[in-house]
N, C-alpha and C. Protein backbone atom coordinates (compact mmCIF):
# COMPACT_ATOMS: atom_id res chain seq x y z
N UNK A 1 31.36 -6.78 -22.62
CA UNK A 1 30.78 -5.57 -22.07
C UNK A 1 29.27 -5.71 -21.89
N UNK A 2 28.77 -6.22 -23.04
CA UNK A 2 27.16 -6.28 -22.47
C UNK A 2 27.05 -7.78 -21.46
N UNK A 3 27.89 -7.87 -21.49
CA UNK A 3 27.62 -9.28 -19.91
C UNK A 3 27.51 -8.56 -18.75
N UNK A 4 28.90 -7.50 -19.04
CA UNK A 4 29.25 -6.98 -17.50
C UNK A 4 28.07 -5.45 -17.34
N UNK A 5 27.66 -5.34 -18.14
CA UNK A 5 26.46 -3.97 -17.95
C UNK A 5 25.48 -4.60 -17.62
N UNK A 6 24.82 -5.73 -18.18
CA UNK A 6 23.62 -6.52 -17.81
C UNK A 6 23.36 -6.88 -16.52
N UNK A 7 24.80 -7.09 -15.63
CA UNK A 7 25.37 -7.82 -14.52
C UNK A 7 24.75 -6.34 -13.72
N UNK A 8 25.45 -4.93 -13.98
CA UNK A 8 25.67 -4.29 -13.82
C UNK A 8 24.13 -3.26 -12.97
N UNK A 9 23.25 -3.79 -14.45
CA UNK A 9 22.08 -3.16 -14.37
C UNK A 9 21.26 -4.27 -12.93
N UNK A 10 21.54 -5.68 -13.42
CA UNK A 10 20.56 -6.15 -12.12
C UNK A 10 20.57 -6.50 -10.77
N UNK A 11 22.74 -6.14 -10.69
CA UNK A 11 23.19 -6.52 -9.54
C UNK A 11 23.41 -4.73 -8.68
N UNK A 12 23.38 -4.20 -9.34
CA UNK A 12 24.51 -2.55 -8.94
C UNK A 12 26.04 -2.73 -9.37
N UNK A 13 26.97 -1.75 -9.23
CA UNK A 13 28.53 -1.46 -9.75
C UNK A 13 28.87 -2.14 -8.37
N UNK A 14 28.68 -2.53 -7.23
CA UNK A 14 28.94 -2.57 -6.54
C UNK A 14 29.67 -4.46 -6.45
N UNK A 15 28.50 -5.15 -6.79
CA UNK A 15 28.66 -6.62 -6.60
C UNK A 15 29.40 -6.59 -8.26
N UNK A 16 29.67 -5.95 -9.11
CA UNK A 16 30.32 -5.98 -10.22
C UNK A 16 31.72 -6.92 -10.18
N UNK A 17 31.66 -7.92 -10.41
CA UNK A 17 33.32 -8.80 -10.36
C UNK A 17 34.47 -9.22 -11.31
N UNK A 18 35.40 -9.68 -11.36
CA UNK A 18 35.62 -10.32 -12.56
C UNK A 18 35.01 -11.60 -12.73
N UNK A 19 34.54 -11.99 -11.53
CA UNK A 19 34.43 -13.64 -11.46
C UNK A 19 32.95 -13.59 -12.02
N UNK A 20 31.95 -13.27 -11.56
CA UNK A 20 30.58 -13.02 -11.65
C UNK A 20 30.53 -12.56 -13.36
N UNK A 21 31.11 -11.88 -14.08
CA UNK A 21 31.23 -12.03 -15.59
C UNK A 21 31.92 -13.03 -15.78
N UNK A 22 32.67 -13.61 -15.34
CA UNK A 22 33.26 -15.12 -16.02
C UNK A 22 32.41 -16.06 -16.03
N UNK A 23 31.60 -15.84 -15.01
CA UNK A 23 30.64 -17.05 -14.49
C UNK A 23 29.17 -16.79 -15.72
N UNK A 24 29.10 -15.59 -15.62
CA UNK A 24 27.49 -15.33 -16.67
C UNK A 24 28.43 -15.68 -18.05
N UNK A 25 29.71 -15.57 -18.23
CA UNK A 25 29.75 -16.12 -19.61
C UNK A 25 30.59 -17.32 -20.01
N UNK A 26 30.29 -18.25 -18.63
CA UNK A 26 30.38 -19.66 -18.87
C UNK A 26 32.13 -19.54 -19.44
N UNK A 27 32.70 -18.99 -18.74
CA UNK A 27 34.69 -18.91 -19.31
C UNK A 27 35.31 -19.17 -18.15
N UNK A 28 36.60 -19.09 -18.16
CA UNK A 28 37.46 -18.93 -16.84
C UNK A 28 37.73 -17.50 -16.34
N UNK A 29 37.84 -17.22 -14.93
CA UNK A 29 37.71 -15.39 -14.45
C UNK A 29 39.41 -15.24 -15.31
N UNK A 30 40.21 -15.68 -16.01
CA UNK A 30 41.30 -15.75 -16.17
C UNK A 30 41.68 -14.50 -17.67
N UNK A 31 40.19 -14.91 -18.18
CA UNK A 31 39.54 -14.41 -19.37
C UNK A 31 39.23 -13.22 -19.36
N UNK A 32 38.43 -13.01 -18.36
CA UNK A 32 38.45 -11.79 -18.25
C UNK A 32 39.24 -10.54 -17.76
N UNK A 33 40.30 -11.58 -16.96
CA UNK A 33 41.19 -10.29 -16.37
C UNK A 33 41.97 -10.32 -17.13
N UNK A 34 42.18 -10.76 -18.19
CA UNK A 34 42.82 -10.81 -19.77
C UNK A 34 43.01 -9.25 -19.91
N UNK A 35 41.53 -8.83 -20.37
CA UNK A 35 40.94 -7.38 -20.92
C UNK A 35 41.08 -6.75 -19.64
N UNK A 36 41.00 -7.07 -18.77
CA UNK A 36 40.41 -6.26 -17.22
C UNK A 36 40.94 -6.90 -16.66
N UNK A 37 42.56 -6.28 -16.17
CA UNK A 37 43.32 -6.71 -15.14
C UNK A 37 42.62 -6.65 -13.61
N UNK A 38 41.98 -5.42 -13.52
CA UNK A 38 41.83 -4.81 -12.11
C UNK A 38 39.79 -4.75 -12.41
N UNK A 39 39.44 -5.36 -11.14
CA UNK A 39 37.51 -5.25 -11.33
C UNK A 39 37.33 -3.60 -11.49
N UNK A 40 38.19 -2.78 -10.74
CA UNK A 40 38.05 -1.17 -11.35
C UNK A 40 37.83 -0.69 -12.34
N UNK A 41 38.42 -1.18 -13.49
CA UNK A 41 38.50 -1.04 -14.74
C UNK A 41 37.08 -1.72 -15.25
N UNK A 42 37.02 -2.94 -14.85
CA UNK A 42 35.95 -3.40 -15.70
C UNK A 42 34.51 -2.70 -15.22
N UNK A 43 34.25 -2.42 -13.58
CA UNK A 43 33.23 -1.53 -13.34
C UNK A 43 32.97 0.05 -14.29
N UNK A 44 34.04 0.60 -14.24
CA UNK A 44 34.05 1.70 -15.16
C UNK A 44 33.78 1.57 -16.86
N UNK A 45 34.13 0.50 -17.28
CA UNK A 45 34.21 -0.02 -18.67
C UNK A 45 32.26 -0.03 -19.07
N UNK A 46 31.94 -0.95 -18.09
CA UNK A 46 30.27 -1.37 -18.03
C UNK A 46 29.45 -0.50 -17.86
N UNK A 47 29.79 0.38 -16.82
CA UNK A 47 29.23 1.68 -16.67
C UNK A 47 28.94 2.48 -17.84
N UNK A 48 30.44 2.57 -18.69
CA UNK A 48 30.53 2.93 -19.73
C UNK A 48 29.59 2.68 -20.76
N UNK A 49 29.79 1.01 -21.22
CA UNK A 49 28.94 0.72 -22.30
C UNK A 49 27.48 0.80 -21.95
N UNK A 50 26.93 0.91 -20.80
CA UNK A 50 25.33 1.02 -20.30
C UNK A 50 24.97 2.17 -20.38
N UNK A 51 25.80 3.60 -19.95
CA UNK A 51 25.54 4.85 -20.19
C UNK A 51 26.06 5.67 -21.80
N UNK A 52 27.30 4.94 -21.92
CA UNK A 52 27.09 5.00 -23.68
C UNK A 52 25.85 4.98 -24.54
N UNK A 53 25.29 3.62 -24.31
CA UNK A 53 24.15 3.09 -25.11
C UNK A 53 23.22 3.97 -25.05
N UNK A 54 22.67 4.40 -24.06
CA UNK A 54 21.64 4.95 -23.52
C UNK A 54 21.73 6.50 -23.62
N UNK A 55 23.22 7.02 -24.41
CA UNK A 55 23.29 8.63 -25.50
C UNK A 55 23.00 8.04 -26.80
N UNK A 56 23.59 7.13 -26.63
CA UNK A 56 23.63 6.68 -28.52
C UNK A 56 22.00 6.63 -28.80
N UNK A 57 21.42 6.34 -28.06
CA UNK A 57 19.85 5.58 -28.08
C UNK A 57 18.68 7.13 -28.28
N UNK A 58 18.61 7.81 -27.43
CA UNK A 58 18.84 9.12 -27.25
C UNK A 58 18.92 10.09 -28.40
N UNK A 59 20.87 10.07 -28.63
CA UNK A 59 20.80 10.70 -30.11
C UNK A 59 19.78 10.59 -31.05
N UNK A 60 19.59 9.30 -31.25
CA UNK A 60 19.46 8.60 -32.14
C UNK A 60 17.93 9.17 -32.57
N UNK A 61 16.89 9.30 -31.54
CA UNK A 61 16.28 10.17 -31.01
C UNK A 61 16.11 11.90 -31.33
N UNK A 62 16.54 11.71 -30.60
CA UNK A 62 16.90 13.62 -31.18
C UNK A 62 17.93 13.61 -32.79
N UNK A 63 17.88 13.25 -33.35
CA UNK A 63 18.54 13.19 -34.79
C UNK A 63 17.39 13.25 -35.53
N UNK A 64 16.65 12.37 -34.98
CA UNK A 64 15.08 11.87 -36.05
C UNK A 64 14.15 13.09 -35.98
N UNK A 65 14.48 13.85 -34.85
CA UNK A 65 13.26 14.57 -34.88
C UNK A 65 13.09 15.67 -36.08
N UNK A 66 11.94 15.84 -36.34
CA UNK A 66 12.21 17.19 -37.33
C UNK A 66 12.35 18.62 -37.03
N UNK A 67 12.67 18.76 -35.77
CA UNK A 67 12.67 20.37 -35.22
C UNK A 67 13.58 19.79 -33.72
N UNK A 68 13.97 21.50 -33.32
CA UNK A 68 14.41 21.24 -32.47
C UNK A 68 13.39 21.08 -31.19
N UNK A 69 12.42 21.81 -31.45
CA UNK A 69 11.34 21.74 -30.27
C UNK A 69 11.00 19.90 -30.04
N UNK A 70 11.18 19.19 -31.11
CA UNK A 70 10.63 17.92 -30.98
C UNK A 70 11.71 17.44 -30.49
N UNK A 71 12.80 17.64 -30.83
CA UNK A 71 14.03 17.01 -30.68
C UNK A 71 13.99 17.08 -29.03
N UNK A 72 13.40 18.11 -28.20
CA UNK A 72 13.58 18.16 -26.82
C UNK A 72 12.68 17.24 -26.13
N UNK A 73 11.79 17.43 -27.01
CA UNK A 73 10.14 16.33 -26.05
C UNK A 73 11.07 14.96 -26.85
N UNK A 74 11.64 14.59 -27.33
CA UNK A 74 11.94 13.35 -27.62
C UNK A 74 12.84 12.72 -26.70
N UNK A 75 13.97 13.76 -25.93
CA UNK A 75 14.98 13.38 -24.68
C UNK A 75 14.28 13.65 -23.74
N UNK A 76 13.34 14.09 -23.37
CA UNK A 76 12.23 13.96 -22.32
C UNK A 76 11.69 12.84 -22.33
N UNK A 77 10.98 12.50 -23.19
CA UNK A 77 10.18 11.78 -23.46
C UNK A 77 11.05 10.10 -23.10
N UNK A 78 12.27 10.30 -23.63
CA UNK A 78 13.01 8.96 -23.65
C UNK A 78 13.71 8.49 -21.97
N UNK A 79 13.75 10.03 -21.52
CA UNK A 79 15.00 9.95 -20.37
C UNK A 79 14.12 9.96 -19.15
N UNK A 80 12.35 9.47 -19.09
CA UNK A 80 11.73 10.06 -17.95
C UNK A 80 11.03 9.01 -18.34
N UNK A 81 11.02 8.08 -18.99
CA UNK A 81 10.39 6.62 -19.75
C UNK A 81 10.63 5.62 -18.22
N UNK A 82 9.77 5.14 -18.26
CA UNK A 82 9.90 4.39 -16.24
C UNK A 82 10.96 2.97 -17.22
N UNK A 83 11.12 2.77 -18.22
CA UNK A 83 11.82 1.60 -19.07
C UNK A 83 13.63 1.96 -18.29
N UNK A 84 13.66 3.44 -18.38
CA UNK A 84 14.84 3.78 -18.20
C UNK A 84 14.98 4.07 -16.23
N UNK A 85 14.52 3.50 -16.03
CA UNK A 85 14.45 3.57 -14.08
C UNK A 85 16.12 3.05 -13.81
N UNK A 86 16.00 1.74 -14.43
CA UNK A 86 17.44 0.81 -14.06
C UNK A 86 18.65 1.54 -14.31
N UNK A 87 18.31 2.15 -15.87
CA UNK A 87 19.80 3.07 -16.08
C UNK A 87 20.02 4.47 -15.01
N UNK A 88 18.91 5.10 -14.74
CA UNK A 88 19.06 6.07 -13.78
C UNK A 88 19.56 5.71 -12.27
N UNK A 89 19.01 4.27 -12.16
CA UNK A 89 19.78 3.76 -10.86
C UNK A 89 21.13 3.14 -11.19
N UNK A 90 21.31 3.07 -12.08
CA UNK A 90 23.05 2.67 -12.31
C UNK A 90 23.37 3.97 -12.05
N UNK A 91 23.17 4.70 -12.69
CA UNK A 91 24.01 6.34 -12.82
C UNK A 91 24.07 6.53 -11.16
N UNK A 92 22.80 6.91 -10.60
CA UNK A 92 23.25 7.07 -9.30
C UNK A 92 24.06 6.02 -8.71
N UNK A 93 24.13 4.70 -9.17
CA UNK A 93 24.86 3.73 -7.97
C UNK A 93 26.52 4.83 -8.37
N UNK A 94 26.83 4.96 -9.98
CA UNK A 94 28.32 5.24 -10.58
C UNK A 94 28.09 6.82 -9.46
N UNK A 95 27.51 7.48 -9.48
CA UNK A 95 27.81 9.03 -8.78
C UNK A 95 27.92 8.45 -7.68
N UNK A 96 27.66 7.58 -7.02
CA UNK A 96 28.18 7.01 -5.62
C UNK A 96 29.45 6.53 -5.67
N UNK A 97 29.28 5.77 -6.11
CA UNK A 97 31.07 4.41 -6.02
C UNK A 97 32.12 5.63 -6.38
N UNK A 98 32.00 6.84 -7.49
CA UNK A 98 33.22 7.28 -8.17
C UNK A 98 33.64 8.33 -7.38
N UNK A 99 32.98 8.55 -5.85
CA UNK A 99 33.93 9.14 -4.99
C UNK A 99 34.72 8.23 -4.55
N UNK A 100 34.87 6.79 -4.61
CA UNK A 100 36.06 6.29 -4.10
C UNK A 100 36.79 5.28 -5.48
N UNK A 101 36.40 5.15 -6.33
CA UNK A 101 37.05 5.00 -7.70
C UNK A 101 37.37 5.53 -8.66
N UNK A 102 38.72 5.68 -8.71
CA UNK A 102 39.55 6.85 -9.57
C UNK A 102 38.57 6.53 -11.30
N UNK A 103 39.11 5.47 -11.81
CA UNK A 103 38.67 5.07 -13.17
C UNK A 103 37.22 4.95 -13.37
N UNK A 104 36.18 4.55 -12.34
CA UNK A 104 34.79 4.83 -12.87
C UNK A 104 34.39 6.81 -12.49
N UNK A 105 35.43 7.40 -11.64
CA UNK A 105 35.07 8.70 -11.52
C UNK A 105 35.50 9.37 -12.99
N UNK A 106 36.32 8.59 -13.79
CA UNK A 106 36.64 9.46 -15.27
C UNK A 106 35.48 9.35 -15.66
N UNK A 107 35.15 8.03 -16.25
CA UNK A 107 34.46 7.44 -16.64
C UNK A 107 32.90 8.43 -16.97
N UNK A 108 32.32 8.48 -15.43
CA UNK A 108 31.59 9.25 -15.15
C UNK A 108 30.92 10.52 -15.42
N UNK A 109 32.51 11.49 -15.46
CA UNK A 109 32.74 12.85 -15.88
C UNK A 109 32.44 12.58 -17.70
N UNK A 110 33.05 11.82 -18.11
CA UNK A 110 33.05 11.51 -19.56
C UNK A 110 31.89 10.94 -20.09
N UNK A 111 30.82 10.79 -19.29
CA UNK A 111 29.92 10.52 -19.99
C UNK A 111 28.84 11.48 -19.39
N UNK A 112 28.87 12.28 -18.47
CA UNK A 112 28.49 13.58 -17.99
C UNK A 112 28.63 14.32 -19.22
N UNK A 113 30.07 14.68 -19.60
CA UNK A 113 30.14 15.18 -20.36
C UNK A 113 29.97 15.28 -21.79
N UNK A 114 29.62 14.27 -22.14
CA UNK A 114 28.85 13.87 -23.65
C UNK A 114 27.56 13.90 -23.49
N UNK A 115 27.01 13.90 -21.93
CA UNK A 115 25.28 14.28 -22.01
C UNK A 115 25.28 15.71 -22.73
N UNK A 116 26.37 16.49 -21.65
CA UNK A 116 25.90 17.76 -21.61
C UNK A 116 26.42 18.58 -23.04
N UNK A 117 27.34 17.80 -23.58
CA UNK A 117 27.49 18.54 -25.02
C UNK A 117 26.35 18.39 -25.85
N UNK A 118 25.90 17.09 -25.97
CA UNK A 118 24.54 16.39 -26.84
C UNK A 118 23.45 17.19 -26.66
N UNK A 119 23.06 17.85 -25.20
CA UNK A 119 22.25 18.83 -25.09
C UNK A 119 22.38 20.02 -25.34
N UNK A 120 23.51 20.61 -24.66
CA UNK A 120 23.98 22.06 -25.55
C UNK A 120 23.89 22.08 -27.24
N UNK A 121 24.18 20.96 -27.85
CA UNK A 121 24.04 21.32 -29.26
C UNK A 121 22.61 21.05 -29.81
N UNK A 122 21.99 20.87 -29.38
CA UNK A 122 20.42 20.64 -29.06
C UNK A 122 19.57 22.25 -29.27
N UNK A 123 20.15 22.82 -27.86
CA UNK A 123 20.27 23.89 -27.47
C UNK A 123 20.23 24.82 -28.45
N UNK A 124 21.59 24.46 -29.16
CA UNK A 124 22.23 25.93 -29.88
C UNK A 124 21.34 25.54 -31.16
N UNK A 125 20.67 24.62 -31.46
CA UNK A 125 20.41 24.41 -33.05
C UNK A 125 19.03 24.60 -32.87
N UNK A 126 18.43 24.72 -31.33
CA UNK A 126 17.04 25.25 -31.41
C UNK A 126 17.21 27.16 -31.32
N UNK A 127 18.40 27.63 -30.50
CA UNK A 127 18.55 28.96 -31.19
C UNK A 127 18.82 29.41 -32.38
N UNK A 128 19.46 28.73 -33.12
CA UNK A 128 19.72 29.39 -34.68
C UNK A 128 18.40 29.32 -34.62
N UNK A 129 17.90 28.41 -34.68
CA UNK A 129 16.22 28.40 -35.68
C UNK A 129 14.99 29.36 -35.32
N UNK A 130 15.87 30.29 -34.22
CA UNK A 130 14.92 31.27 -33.24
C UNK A 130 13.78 30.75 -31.98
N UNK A 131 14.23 29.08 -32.05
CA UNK A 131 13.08 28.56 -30.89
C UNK A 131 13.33 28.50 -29.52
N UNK A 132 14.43 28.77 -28.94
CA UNK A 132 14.90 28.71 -28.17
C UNK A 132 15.56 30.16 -27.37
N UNK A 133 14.72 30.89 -26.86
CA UNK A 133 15.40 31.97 -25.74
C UNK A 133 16.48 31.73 -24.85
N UNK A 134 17.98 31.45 -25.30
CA UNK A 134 18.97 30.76 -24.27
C UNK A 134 20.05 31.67 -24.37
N UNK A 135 20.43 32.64 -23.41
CA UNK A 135 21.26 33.33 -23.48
C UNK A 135 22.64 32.53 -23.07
N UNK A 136 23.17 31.52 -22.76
CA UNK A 136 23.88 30.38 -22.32
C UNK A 136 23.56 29.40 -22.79
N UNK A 137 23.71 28.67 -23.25
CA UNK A 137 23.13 27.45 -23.39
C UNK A 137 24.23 26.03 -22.64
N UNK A 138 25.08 25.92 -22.32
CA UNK A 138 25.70 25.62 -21.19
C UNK A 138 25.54 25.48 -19.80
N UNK A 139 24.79 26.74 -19.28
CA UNK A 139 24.04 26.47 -17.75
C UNK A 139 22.46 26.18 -18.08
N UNK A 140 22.49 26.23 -19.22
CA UNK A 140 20.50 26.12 -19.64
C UNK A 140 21.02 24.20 -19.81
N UNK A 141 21.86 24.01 -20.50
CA UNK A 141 21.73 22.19 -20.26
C UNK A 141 21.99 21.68 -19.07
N UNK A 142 22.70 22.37 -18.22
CA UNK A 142 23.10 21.87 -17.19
C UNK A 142 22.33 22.27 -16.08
N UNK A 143 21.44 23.15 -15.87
CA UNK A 143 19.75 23.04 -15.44
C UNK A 143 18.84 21.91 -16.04
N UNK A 144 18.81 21.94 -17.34
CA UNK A 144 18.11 21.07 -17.64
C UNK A 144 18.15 19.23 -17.11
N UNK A 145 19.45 18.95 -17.52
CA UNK A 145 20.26 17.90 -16.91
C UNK A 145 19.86 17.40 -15.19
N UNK A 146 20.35 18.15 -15.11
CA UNK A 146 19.90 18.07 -13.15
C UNK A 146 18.47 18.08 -12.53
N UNK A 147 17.53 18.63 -13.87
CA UNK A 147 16.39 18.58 -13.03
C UNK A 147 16.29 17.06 -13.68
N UNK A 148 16.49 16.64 -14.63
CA UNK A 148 16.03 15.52 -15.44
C UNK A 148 16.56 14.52 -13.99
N UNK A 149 18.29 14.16 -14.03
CA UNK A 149 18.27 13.23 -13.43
C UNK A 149 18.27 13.74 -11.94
N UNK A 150 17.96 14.46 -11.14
CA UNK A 150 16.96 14.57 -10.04
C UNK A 150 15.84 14.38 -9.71
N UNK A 151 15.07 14.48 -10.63
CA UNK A 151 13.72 14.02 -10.11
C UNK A 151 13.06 12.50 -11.23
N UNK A 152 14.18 12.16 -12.11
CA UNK A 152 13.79 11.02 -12.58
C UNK A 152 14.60 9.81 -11.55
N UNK A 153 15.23 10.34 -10.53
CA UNK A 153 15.93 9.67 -9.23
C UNK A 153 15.03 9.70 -8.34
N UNK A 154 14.32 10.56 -8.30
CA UNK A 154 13.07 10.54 -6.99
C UNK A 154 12.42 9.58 -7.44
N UNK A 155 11.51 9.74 -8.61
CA UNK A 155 10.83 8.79 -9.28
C UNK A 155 11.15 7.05 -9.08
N UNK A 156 12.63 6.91 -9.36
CA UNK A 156 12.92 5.78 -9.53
C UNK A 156 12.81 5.00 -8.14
N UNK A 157 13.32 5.73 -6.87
CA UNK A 157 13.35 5.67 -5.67
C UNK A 157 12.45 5.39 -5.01
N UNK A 158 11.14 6.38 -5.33
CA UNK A 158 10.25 6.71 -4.21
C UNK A 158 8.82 6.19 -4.97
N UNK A 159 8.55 4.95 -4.85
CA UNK A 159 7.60 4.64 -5.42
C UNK A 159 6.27 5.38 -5.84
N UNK A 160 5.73 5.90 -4.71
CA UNK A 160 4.59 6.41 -4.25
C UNK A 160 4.60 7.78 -5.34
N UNK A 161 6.10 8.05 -6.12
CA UNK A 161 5.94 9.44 -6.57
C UNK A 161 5.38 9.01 -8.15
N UNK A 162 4.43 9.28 -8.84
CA UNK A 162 4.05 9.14 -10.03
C UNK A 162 4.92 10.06 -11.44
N UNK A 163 5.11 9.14 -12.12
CA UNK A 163 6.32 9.71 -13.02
C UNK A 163 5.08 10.67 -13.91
N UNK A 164 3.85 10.61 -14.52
CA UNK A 164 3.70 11.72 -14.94
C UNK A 164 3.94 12.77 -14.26
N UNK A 165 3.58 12.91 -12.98
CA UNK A 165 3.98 13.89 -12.20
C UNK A 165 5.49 14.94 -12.54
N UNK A 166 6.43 13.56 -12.51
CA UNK A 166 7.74 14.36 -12.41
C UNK A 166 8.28 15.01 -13.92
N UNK A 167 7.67 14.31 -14.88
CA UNK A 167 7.57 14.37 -16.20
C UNK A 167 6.92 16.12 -16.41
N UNK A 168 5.71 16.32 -15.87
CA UNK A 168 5.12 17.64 -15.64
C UNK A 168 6.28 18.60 -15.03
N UNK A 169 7.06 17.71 -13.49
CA UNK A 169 7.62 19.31 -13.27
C UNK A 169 8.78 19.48 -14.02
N UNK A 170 9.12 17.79 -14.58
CA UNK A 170 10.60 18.37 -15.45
C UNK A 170 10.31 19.53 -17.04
N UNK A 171 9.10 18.91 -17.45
CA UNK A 171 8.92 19.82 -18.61
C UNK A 171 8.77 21.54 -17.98
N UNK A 172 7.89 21.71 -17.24
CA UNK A 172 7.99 22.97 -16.78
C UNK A 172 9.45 23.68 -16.31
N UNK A 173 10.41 22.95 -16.04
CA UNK A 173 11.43 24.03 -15.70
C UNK A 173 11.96 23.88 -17.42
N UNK A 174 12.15 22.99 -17.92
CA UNK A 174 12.91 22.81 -19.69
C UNK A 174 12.48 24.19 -20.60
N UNK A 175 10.96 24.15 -20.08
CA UNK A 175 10.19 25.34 -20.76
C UNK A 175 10.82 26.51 -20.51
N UNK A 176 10.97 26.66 -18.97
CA UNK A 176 10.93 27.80 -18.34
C UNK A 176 12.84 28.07 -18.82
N UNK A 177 13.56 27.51 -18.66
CA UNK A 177 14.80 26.96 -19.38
C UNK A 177 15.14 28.10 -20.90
N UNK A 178 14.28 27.27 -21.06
CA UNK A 178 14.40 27.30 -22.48
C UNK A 178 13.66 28.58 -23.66
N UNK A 179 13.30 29.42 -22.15
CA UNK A 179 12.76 30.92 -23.01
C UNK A 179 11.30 30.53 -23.63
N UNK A 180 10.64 28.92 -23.06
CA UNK A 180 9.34 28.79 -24.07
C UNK A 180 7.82 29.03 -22.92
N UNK A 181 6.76 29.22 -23.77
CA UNK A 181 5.92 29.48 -23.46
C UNK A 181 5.16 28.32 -22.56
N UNK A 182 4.54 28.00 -21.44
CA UNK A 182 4.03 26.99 -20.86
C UNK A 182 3.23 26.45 -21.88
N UNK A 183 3.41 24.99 -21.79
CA UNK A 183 2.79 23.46 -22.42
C UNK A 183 3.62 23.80 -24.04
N UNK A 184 4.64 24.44 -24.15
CA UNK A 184 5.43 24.48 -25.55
C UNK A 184 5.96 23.09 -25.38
N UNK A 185 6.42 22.30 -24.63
CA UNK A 185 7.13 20.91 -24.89
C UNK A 185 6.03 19.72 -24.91
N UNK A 186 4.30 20.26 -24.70
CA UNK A 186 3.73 19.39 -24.82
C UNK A 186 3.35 18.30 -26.03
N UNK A 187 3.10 17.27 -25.70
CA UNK A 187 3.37 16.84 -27.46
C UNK A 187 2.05 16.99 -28.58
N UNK A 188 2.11 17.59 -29.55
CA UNK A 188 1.27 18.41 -29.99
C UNK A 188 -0.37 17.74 -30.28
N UNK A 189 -1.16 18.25 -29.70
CA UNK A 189 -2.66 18.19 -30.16
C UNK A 189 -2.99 17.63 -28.74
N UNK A 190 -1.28 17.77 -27.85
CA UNK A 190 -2.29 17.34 -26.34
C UNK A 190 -2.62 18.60 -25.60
């Protein structure tokens, strides 16, 4: 899996093969269609472990923080990182290909959907604590979500666009989101 995500990240889902992982790991393609009968499967699989990693990484992240307010500038902070350009262009290559691939379109949804729980509970644990104005917190992640990977897609795309920039307008809607006061997600003493 990290052959075929690596492959994944510098080629696109697109040139994704069985042969082209047989070949980066010096085996027979025979090997790989062992595990991965069909290159469908293994595109969705890679997808998988690259957008897996990159919640786990994340969590991992928002776990450490000591509040929930930090816990948010920390998935900002991580998911608008120009380090993470490649994974945002995988994601868009997977929201492309999985209108015509059944198994990377699960795939997809399923790791959509572990963003958007990871943030909702984000969400809800900055409302218990009273920091968070979210009468939903369900369409408040899923605003949040969309502005993130929308304009960290412009970013990645459009050279000329400067990621503090997009970083600024993503925090301003999170704020605005999130019932908080303007420059509340700024990181403190800036």
């Amino acid at each position: 899996m990290a052959a075929a995500g690596e492959l994944a990240m510098a080629n696109g889902l697109e040139a994704l093969t069985l042969r082209r992982v047989a070949e980066s790991l010096g085996v027979f393609p025979g090997l790989v269609s062992h595990y991965f009968p069909a290159s469908e499967d293994l595109v969705a699989a890679a997808f998988g472990h690259v957008a897996g990693a990159e919640l786990a990484q994340v969590g991992a992240l928002i776990d450490g923080a000591p509040t929930p307010l930090a816990g948010m500038r920390a998935l900002i902070d991580a998911v608008l990182s120009q380090e993470q350009d490649g994974v945002g262009l995988l994601w868009l290559d997977a929201w492309n290909a999985a209108r015509r691939r059944a198994a990377l379109h699960d795939e997809v949804t399923r790791q959509m959907s572990a963003w958007q729980a990871r943030v909702v509970a984000l969400i809800e644990s900055g409302r218990a604590a009273g920091v968070f104005g979210v009468p939903d917190p369900e369409a408040t992640a899923t605003v949040i979500l969309a502005a993130i990977d929308g304009l960290s897609m412009q970013a990645a795309l459009r050279p000329g666009l400067d990621h503090p920039v997009v970083r600024r307008w993503v925090v301003a809607t999170v704020e605005r989101e999130l019932g908080l006061l303007p420059g509340a997600l700024h990181p403190p003493g800036a």
